[in-house]
N, C-alpha and C. Protein backbone atom coordinates (compact mmCIF):
# COMPACT_ATOMS: atom_id res chain seq x y z
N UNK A 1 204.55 5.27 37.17
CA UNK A 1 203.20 5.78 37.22
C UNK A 1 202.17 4.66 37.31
N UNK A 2 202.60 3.66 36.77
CA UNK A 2 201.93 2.29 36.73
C UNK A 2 201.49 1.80 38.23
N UNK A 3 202.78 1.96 38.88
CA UNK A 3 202.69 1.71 40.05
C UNK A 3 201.61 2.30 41.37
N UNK A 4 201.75 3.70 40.79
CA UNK A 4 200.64 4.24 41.81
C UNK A 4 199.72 4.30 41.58
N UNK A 5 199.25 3.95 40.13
CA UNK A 5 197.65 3.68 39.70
C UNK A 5 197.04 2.42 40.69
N UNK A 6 198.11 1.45 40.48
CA UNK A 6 197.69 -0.29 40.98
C UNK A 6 197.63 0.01 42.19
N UNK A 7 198.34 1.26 43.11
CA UNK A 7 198.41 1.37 44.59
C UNK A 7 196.83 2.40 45.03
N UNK A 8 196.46 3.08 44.03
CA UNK A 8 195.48 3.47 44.47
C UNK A 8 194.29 2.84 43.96
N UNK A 9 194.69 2.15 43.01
CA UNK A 9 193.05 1.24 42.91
C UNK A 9 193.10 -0.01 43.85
N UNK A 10 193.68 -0.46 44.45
CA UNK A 10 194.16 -1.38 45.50
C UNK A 10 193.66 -0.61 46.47
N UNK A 11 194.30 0.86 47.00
CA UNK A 11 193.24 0.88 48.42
C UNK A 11 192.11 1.41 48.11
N UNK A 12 191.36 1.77 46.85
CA UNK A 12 190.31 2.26 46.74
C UNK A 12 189.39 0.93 47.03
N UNK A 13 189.83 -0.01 46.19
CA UNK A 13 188.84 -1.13 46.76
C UNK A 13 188.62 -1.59 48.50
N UNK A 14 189.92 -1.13 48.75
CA UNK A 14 189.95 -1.44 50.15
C UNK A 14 189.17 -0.88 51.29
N UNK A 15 189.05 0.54 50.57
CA UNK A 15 188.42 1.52 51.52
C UNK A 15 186.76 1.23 51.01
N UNK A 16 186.03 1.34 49.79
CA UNK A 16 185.12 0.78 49.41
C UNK A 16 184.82 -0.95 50.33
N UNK A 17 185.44 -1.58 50.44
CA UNK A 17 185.20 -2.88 51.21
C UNK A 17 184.85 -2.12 52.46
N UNK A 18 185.51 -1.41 53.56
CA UNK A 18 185.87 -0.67 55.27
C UNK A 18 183.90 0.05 54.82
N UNK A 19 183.87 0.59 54.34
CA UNK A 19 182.64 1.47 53.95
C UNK A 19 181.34 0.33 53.99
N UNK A 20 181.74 -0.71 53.07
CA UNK A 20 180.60 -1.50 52.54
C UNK A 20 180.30 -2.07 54.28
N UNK A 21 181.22 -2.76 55.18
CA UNK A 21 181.24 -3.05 56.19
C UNK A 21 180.80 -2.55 57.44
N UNK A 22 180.99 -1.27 57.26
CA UNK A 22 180.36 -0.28 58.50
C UNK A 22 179.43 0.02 58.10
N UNK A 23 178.48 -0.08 56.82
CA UNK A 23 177.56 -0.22 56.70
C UNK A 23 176.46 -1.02 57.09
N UNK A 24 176.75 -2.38 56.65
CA UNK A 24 176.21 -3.37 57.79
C UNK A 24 176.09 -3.26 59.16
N UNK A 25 177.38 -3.14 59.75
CA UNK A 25 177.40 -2.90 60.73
C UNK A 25 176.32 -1.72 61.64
N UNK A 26 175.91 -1.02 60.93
CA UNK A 26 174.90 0.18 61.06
C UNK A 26 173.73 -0.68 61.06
N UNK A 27 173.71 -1.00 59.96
CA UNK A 27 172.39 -1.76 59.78
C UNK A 27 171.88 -2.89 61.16
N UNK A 28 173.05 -3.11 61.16
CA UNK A 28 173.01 -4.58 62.68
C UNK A 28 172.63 -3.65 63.89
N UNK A 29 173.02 -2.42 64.39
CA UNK A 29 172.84 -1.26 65.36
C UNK A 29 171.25 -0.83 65.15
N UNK A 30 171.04 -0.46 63.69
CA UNK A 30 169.63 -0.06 63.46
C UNK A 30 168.47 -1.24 64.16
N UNK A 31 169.14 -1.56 63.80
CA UNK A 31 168.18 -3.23 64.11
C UNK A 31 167.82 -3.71 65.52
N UNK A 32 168.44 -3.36 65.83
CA UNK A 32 168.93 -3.67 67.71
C UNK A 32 167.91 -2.99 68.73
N UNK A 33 168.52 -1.29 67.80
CA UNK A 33 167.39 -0.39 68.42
C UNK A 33 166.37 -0.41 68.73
N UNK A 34 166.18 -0.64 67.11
CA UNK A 34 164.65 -0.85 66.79
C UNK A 34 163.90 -1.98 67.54
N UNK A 35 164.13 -2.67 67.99
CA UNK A 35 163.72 -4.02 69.03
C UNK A 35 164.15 -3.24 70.23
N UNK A 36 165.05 -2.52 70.57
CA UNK A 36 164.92 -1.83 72.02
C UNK A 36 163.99 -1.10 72.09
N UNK A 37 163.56 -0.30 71.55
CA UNK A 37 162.33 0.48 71.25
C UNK A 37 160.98 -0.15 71.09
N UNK A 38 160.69 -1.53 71.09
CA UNK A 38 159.62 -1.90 71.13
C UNK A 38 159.55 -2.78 72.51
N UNK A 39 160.64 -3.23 72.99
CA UNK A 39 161.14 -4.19 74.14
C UNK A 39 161.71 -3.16 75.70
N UNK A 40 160.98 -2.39 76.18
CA UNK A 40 161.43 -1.41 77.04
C UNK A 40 162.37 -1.85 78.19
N UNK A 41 161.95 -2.76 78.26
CA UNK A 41 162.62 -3.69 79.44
C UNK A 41 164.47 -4.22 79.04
N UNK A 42 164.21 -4.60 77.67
CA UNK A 42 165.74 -4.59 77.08
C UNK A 42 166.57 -3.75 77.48
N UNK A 43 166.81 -2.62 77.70
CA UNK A 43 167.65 -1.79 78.15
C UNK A 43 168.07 -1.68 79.48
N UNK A 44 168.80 -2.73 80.14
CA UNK A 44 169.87 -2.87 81.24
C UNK A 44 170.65 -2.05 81.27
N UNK A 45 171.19 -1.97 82.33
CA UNK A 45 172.62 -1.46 82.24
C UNK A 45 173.28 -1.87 81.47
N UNK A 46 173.63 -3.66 81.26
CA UNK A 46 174.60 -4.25 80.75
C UNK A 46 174.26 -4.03 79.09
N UNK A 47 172.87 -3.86 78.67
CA UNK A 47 172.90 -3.88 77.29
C UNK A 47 173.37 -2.44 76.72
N UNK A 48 172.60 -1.49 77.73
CA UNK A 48 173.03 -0.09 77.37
C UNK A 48 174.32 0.59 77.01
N UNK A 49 174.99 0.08 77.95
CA UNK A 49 176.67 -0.08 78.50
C UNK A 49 177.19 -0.59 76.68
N UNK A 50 177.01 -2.10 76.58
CA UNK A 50 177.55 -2.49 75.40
C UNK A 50 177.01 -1.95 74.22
N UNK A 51 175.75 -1.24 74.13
CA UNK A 51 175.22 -0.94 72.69
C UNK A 51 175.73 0.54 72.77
N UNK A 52 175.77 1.26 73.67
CA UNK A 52 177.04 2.86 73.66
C UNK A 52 178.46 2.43 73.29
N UNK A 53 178.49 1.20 74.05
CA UNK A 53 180.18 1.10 73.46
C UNK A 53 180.75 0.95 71.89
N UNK A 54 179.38 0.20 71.16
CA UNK A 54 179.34 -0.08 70.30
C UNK A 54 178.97 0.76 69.47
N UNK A 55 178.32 1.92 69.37
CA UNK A 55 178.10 2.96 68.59
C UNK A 55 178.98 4.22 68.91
N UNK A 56 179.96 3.98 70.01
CA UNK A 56 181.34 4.79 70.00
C UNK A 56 182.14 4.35 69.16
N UNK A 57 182.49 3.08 68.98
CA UNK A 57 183.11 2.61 68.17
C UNK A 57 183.16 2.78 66.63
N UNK A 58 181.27 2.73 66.22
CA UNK A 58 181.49 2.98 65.16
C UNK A 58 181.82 4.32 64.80
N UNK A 59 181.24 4.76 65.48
CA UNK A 59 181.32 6.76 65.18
C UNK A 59 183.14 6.65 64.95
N UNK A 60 184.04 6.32 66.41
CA UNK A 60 185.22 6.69 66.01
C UNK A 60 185.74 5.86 64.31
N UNK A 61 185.38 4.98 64.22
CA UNK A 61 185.80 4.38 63.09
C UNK A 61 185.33 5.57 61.56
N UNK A 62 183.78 6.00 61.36
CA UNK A 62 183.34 5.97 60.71
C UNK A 62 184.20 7.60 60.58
N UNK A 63 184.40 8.38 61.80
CA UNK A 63 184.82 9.70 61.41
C UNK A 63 186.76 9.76 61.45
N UNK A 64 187.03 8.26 61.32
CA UNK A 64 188.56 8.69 61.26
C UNK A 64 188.72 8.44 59.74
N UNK A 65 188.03 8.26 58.98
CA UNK A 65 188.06 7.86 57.68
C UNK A 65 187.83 9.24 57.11
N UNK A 66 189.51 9.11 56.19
CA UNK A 66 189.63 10.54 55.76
C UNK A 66 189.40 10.21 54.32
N UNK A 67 189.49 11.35 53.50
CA UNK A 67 188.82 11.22 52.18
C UNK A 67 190.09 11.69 51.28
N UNK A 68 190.64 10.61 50.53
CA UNK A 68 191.63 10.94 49.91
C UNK A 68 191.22 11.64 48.63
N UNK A 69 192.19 12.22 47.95
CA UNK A 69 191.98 13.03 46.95
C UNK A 69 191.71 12.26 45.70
N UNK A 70 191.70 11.31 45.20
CA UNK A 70 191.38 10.30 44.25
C UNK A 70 189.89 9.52 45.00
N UNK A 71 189.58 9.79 45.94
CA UNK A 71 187.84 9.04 46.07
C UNK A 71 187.00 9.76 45.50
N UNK A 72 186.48 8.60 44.71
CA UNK A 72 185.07 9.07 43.62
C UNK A 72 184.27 9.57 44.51
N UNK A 73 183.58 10.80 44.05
CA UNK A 73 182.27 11.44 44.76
C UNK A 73 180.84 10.77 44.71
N UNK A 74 180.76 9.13 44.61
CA UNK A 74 179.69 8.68 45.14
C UNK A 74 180.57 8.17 46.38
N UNK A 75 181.87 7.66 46.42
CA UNK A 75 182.23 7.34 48.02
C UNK A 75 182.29 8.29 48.95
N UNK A 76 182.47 9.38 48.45
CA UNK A 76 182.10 10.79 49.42
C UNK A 76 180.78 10.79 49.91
N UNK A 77 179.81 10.67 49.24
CA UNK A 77 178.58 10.86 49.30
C UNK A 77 178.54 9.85 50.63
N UNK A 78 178.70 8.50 49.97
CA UNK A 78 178.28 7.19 50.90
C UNK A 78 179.21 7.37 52.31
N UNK A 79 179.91 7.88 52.88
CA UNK A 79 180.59 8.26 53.82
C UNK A 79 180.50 9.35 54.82
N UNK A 80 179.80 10.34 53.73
CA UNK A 80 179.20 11.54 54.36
C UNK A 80 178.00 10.64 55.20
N UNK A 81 176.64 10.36 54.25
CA UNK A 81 175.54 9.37 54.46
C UNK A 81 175.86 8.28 56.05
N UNK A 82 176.89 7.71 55.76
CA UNK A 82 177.33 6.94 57.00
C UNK A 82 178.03 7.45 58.28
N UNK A 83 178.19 8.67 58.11
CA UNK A 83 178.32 9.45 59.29
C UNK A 83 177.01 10.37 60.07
N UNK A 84 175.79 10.80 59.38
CA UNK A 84 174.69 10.70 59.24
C UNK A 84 174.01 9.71 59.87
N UNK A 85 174.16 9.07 59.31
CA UNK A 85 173.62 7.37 60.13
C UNK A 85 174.38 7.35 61.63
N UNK A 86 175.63 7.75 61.64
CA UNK A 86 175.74 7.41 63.00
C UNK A 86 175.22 8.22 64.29
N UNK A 87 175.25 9.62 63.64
CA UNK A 87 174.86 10.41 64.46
C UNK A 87 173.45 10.23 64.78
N UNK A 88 172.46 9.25 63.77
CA UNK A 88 171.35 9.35 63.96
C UNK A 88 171.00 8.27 65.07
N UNK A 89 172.13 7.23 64.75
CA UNK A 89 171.85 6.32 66.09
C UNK A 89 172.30 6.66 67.64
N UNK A 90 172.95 7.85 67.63
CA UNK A 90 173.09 8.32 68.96
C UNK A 90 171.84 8.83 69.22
N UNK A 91 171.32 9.47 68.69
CA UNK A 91 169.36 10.24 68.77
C UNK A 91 168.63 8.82 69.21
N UNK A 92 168.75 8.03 68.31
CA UNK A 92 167.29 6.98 68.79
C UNK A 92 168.11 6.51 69.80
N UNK A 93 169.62 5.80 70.54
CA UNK A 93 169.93 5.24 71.61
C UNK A 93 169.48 6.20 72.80
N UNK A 94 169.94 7.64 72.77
CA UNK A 94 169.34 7.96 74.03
C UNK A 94 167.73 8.26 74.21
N UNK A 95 166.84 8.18 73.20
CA UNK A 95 165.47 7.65 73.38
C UNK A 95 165.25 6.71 73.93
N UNK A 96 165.34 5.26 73.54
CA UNK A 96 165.84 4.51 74.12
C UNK A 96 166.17 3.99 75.49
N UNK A 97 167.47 4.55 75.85
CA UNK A 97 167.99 4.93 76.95
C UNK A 97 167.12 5.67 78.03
N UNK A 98 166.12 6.55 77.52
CA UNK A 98 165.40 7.56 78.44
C UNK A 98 164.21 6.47 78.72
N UNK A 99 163.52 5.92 77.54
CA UNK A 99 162.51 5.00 77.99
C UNK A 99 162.92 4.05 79.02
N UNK A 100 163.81 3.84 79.74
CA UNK A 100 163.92 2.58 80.39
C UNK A 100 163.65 2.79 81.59
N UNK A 101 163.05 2.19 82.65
CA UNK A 101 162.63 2.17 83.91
C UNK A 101 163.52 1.54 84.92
């Protein structure tokens, strides 16, 4: 029993680390935007191209993360929240995206 305590507090930290990370990572996307949105001209093909690829990415990452039955319900919360966030950066990219000439 020892054993599967140490195995689930081992990936709990682990998955808490994957979380803390795609968080940033959001934050680095938020950020981006937000300067595309003031910089109209920023939005190339080539940037557009890589900043969709990059918020596919996170989305697939952020929604393959399943919720084991031992995650505390503030990591639920913060996971729910970060899926939220991603969907919200698909909204401001194709704003974005539409502003460009």
């Amino acid at each position: 029993m020892l054993k599967q305590k140490d195995m689930e507090d081992t990936m709990l930290i682990a998955h808490q680390n994957f979380m803390a990370n795609l968080d940033k990572s959001l934050d680095i996307l938020e950020a981006e935007l937000k300067e595309a949105r003031e910089m109209s001209h920023i939005c190339n093909d080539e940037w557009c191209n890589v900043t969709e690829s990059a918020i596919d990415d996170m989305h697939k990452s952020i929604y393959a993360i399943s919720e084991p039955r031992w995650l505390p319900e503030e990591d639920s919360r913060k996971l729910k929240s970060l899926r939220t966030r991603v969907r919200d950066l698909y909204r401001v990219f194709a704003h974005v995206k539409e502003g460009r000439a």
